[in-house]
Protein backbone atom coordinates (compact mmCIF):
# COMPACT_ATOMS: atom_id res chain seq x y z
CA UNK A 1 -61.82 26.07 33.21
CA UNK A 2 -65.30 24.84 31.36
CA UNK A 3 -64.03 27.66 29.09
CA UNK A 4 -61.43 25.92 27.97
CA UNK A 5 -63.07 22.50 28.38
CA UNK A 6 -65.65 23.52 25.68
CA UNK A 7 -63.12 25.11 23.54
CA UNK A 8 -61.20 22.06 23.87
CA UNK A 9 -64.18 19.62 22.87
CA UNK A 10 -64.86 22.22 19.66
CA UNK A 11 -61.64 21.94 18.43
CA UNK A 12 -61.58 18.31 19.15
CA UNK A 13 -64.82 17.75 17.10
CA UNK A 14 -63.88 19.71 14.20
CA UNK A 15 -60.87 17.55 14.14
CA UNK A 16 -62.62 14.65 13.92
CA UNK A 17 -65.16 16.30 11.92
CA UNK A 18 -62.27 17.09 9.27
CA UNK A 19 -61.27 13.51 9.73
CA UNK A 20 -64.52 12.08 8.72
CA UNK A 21 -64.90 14.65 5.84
CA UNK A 22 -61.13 13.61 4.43
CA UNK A 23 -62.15 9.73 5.05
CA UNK A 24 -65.88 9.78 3.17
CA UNK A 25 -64.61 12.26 0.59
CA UNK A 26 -66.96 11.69 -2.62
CA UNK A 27 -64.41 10.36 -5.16
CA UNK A 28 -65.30 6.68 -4.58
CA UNK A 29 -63.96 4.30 -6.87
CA UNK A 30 -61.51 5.94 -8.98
CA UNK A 31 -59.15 4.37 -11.34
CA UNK A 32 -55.50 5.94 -11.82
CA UNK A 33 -53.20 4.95 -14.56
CA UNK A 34 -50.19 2.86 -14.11
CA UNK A 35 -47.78 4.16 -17.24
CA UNK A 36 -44.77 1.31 -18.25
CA UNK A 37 -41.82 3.83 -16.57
CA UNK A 38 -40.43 4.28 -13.31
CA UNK A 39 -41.65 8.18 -13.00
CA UNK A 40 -45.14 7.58 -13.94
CA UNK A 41 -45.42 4.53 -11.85
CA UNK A 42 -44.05 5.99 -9.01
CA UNK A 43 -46.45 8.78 -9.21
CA UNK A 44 -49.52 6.50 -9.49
CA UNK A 45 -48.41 3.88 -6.70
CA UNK A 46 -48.38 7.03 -4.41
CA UNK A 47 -51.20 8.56 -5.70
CA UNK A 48 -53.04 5.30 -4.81
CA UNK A 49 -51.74 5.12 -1.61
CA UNK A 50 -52.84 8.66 -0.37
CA UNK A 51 -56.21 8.24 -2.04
CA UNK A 52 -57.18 5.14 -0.30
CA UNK A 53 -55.74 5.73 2.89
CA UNK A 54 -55.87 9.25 3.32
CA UNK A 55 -59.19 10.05 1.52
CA UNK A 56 -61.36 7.10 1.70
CA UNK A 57 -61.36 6.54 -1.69
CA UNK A 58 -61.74 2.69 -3.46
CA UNK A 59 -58.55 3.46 -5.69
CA UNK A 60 -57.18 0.75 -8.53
CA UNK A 61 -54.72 1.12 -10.57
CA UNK A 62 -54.63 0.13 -14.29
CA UNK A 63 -52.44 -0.27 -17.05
CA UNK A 64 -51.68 2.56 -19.05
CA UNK A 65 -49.66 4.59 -21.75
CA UNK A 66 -49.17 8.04 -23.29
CA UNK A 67 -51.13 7.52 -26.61
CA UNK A 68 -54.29 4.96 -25.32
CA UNK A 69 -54.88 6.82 -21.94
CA UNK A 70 -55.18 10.42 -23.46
CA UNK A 71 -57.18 9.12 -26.05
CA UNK A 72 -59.38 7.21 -23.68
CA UNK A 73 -59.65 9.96 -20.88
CA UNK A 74 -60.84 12.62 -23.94
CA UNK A 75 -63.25 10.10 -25.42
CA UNK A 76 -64.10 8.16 -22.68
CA UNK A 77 -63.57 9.91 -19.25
CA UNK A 78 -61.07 6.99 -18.38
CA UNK A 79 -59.38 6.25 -16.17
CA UNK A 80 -59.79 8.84 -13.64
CA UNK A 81 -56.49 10.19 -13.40
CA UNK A 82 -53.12 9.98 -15.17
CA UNK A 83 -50.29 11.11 -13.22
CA UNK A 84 -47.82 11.82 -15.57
CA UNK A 85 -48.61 13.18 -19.42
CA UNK A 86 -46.27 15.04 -21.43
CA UNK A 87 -48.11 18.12 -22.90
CA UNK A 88 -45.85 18.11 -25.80
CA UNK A 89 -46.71 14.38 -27.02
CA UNK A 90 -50.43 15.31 -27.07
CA UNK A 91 -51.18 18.94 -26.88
CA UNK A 92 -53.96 18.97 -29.47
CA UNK A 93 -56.12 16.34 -28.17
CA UNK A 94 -55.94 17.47 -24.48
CA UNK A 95 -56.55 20.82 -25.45
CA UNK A 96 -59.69 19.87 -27.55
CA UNK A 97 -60.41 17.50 -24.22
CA UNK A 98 -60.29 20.24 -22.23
CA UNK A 99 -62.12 22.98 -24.38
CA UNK A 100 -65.03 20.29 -24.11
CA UNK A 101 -64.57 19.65 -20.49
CA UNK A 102 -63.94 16.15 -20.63
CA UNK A 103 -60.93 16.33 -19.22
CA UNK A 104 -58.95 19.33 -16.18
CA UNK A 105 -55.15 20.16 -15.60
CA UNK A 106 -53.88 19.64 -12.48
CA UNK A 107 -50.83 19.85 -11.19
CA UNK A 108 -47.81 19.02 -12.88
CA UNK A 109 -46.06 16.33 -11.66
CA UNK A 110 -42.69 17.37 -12.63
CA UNK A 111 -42.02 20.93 -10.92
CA UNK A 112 -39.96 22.37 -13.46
CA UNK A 113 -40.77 19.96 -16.19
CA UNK A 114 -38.72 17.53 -18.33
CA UNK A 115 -35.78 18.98 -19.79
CA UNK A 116 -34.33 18.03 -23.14
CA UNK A 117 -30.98 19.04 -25.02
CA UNK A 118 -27.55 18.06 -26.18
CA UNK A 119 -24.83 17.05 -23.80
CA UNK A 120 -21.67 15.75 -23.10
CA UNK A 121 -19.78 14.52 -20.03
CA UNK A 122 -18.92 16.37 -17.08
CA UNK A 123 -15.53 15.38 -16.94
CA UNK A 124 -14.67 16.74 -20.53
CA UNK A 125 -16.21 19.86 -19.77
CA UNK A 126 -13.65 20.22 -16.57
CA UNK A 127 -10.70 19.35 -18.73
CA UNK A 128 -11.76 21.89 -21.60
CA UNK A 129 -15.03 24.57 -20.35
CA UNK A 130 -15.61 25.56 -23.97
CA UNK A 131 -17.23 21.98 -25.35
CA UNK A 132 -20.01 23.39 -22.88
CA UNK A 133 -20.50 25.54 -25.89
CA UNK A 134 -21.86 24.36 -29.01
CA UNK A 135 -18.76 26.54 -30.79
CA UNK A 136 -16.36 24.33 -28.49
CA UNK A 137 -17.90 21.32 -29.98
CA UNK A 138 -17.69 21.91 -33.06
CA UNK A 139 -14.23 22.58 -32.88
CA UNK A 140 -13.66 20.04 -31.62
CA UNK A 141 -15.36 17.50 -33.70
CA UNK A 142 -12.11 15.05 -33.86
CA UNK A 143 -12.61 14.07 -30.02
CA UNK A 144 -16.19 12.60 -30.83
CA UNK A 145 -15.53 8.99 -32.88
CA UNK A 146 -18.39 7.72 -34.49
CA UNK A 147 -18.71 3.83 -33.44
CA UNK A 148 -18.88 2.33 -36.94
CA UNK A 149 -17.09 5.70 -39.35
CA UNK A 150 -14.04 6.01 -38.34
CA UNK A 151 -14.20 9.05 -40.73
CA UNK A 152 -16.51 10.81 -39.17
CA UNK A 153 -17.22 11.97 -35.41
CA UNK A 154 -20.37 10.58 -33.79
CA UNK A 155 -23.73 12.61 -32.36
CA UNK A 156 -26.24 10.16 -30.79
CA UNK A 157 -29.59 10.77 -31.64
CA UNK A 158 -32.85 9.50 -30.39
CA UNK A 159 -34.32 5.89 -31.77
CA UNK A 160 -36.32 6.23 -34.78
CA UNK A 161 -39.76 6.23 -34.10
CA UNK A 162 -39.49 8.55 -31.51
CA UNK A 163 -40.52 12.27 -31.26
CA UNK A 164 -37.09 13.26 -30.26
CA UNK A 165 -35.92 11.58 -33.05
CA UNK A 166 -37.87 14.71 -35.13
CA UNK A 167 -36.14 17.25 -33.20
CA UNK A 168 -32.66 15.71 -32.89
CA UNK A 169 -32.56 15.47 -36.66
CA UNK A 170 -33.99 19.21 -37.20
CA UNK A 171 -31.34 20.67 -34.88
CA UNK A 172 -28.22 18.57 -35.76
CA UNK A 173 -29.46 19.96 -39.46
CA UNK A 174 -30.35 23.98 -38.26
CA UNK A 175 -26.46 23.52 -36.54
CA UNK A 176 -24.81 22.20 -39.50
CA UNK A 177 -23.18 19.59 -37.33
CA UNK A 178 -22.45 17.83 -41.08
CA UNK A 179 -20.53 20.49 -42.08
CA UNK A 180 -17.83 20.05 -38.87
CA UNK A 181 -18.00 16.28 -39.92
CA UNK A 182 -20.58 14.92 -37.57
CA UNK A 183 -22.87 11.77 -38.65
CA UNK A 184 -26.06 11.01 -36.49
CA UNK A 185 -25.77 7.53 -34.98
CA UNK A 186 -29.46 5.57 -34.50
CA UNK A 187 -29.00 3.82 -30.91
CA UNK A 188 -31.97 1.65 -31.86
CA UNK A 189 -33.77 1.86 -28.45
CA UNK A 190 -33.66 3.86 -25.24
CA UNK A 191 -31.59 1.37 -23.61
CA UNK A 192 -29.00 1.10 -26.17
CA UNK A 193 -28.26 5.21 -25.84
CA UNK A 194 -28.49 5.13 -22.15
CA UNK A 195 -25.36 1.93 -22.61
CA UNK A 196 -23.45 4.21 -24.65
CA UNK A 197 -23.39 7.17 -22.20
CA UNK A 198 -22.64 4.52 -19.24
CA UNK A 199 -20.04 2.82 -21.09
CA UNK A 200 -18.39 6.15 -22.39
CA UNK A 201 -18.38 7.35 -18.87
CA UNK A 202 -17.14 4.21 -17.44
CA UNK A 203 -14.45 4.54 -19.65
CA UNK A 204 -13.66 8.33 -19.29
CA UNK A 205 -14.25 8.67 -22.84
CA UNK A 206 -15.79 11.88 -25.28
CA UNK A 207 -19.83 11.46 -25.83
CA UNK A 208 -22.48 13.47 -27.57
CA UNK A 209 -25.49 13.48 -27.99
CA UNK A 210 -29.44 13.49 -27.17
CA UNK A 211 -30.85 12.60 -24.11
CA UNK A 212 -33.21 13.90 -21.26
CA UNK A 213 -33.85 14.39 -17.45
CA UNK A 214 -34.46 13.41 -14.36
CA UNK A 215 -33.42 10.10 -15.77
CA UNK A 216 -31.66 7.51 -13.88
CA UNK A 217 -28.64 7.90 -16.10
CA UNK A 218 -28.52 11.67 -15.56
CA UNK A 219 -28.65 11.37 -12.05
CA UNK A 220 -25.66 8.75 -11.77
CA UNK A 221 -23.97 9.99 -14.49
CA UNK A 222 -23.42 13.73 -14.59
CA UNK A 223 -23.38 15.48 -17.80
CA UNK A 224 -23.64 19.33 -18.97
CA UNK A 225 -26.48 20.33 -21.56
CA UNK A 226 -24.81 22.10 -24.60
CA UNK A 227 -25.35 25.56 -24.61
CA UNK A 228 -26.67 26.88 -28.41
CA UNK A 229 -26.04 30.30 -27.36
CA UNK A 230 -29.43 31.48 -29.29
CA UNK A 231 -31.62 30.83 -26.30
CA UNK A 232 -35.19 29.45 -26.48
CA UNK A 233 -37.53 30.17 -29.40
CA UNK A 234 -40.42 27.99 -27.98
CA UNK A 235 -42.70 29.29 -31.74
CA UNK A 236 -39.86 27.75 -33.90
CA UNK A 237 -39.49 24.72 -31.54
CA UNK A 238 -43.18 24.04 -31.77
CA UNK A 239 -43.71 24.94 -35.21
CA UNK A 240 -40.87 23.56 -37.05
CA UNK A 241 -38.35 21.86 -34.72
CA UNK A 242 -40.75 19.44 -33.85
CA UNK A 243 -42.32 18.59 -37.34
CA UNK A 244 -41.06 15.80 -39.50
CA UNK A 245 -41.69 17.88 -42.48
CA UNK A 246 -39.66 21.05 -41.25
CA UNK A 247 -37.75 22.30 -44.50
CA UNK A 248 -35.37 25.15 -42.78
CA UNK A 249 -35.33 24.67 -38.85
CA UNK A 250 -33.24 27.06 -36.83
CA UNK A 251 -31.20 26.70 -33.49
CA UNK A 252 -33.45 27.29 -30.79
CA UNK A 253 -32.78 25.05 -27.43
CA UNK A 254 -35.33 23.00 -26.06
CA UNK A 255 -38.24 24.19 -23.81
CA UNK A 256 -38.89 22.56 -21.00
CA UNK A 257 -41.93 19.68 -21.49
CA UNK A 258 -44.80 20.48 -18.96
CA UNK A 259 -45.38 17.08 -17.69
CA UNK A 260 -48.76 17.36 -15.93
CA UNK A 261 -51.48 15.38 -14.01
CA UNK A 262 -54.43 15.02 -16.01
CA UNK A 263 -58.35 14.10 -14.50
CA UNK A 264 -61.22 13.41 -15.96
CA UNK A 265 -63.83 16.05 -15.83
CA UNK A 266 -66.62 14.21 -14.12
CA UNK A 267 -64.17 12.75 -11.22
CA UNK A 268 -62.92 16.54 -11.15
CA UNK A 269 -66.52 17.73 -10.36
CA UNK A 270 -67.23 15.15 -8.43
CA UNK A 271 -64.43 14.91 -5.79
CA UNK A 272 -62.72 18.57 -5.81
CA UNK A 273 -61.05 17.72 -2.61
CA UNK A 274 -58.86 14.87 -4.39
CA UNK A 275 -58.35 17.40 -7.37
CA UNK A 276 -56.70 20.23 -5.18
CA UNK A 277 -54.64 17.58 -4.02
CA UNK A 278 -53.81 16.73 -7.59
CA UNK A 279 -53.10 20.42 -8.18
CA UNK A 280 -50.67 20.11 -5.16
CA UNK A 281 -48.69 17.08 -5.74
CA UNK A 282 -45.47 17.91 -7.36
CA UNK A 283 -42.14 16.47 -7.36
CA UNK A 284 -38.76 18.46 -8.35
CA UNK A 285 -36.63 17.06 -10.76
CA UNK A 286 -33.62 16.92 -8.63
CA UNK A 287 -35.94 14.76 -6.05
CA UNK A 288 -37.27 12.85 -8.99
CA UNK A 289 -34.25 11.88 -9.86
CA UNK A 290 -32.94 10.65 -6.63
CA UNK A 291 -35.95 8.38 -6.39
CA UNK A 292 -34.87 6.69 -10.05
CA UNK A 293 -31.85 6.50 -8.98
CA UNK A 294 -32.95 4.66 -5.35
CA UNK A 295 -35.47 2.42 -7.57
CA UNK A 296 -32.52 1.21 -9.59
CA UNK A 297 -30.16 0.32 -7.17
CA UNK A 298 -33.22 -1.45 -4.95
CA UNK A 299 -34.41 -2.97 -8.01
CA UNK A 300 -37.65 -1.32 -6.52
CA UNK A 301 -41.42 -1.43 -8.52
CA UNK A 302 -43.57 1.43 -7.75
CA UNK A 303 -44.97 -0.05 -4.79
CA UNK A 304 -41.98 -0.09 -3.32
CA UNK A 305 -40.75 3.28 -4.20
CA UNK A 306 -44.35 4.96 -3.22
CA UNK A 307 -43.85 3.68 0.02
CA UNK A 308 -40.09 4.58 0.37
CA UNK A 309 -41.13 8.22 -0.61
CA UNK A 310 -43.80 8.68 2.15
CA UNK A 311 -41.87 7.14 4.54
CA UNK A 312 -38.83 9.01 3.82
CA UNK A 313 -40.24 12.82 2.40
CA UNK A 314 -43.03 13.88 4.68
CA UNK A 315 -41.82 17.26 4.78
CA UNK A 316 -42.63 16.90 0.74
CA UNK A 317 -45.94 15.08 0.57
CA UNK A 318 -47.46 16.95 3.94
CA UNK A 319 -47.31 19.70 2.26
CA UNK A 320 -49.92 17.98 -0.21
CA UNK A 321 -52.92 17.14 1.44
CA UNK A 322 -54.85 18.65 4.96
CA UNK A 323 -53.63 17.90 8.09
CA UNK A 324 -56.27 14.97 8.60
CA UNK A 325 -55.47 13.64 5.65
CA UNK A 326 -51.71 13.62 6.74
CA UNK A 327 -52.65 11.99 9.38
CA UNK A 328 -54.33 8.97 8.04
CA UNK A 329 -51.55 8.28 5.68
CA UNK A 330 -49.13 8.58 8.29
CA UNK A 331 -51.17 6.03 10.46
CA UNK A 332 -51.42 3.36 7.39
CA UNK A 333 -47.67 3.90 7.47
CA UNK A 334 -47.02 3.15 10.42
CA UNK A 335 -49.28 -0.23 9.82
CA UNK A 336 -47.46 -1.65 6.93
């Protein structure tokens, strides 16, 4: 019986030592970047809420965009952390960031990454399976009216200004789409193309066009990426597809976009256990997009949403972090 006493008291003290270690973890103050779109700001709200309640840390969260907070975190080693960076947008610079250890990988924060391409509606795909195809497309140009020719049929592109934009164009020229008397139409913002799939699916009517997921619109609205039929040629895609100055782009379908979790060197060195939790914390797309979707309808801010998604996917986020640290979230939880 004092056997098991002692063992008892042993185990009990290493919980409590694991505790303590999990609750005076060295990362401090750390600041995490709060990006301008629901993903991103999902990802930091919860990333704040795990660090300060789970790890001990003195976690704030501050504004921040693609462009400024790469820059910053590979010249300045700030913020700490951005949760969500497209590798695509700024592969140079974190690669030079990271080849001078200013800045580490982590995890990425999309599982499979974010996934780009041509679609069309569901519900035309059930009536005909072949405009799954770009061949059945094509073919069947006369079913897509452009919204100001009505001489020609319509693709959606991405806004100008955007890097999608680049790649739209190069592929609507490497398929010819001109030739089976497509025009691109210029949505003018992200908005206005998410309004025309909405309002051509409200109304049961043909679409094509650019656009990208988990989205809130792909989620509610389900629609089948165009199949090229060449597969993925990810040296053409990054070497001409996605260069303004491209002269003879080929079909190729989109790669996925690693979307990772990016950390400043010194708060990497300096509070690993917060970094393997980084390396850990990954949402899949499907579940991402469930989340936009619940945002949307609850007209939710990422607050709101954080604490939705550890209240609601502990058999997601436990898998995250130690069991003490589980622990301490799950008691702050329970203390809202």
């Amino acid at each position: 019986m004092q056997k098991i006493i002692k063992a008892f008291g042993a185990a009990s003290l290493l919980f409590v030592a694991g505790s303590a270690m999990a609750a005076s973890d060295t990362c401090g103050k750390v600041t995490i970047a709060d990006m301008n779109w629901s993903s991103a700001t999902l990802i930091a709200n919860i990333d704040h809420f795990i660090l300060n309640n789970g790890y001990g840390c003195k976690a704030e969260l501050v504004p921040g965009d693609t462009m400024p907070t790469g820059i910053s975190m590979v010249e300045k080693g700030e913020p700490d952390i951005a949760p969500e960076i497209g590798l695509n947008s700024l592969k140079e610079l974190l690669e030079k960031g990271v080849a001078e250890k200013r800045i580490r990988f982590a995890g990425m924060s999309l599982a499979e990454g974010q996934e780009q391409g041509f679609w069309v509606p569901k519900y035309m795909v059930d009536k005909d399976p072949s405009l799954a195809t770009i061949e059945g497309v094509m073919k069947n140009a006369s079913l897509f009216q452009h919204p100001e020719n009505p001489d020609a049929s319509g693709f959606y592109g991405c806004p100008a200004g955007w890097n999608c934009n680049t790649t739209a164009a190069n592929l609507f020229r490497a398929l010819k789409l001109d030739e089976s008397g497509f025009e691109m139409v210029d949505p003018g913002s992200g908005a206005s193309l998410a309004a025309s799939i909405v309002k051509a699916y409200e109304r049961k009517e043909p679409w094509f066009g650019y656009y990208w997921s988990p989205t809130v619109v792909t989620s509610k609205y389900k629609l089948v990426k165009v199949d090229f039929g060449t597969g993925t040629d990810s040296d053409e895609y990054h070497n001409c597809t996605t260069n303004v100055n491209c002269l003879e782009p080929k079909v190729t379908m989109y790669p996925p976009t690693p979307i990772y979790t990016i950390a400043s060197e010194v708060f990497a060195a300096k509070s690993p256990a917060v970094f393997e939790y980084l390396t850990k914390r990954s949402v899949a797309n499907h579940e991402m997009g469930q989340l936009l979707l619940w945002m949307e309808e609850n007209q939710a801010d990422g607050m709101m949403a954080a604490e939705y998604f550890l209240n609601n996917y502990p058999q997601l986020w436990q898998q995250w972090v130690p069991a003490p640290v589980a622990a301490n979230v799950t008691k702050a939880l329970e203390e809202l």
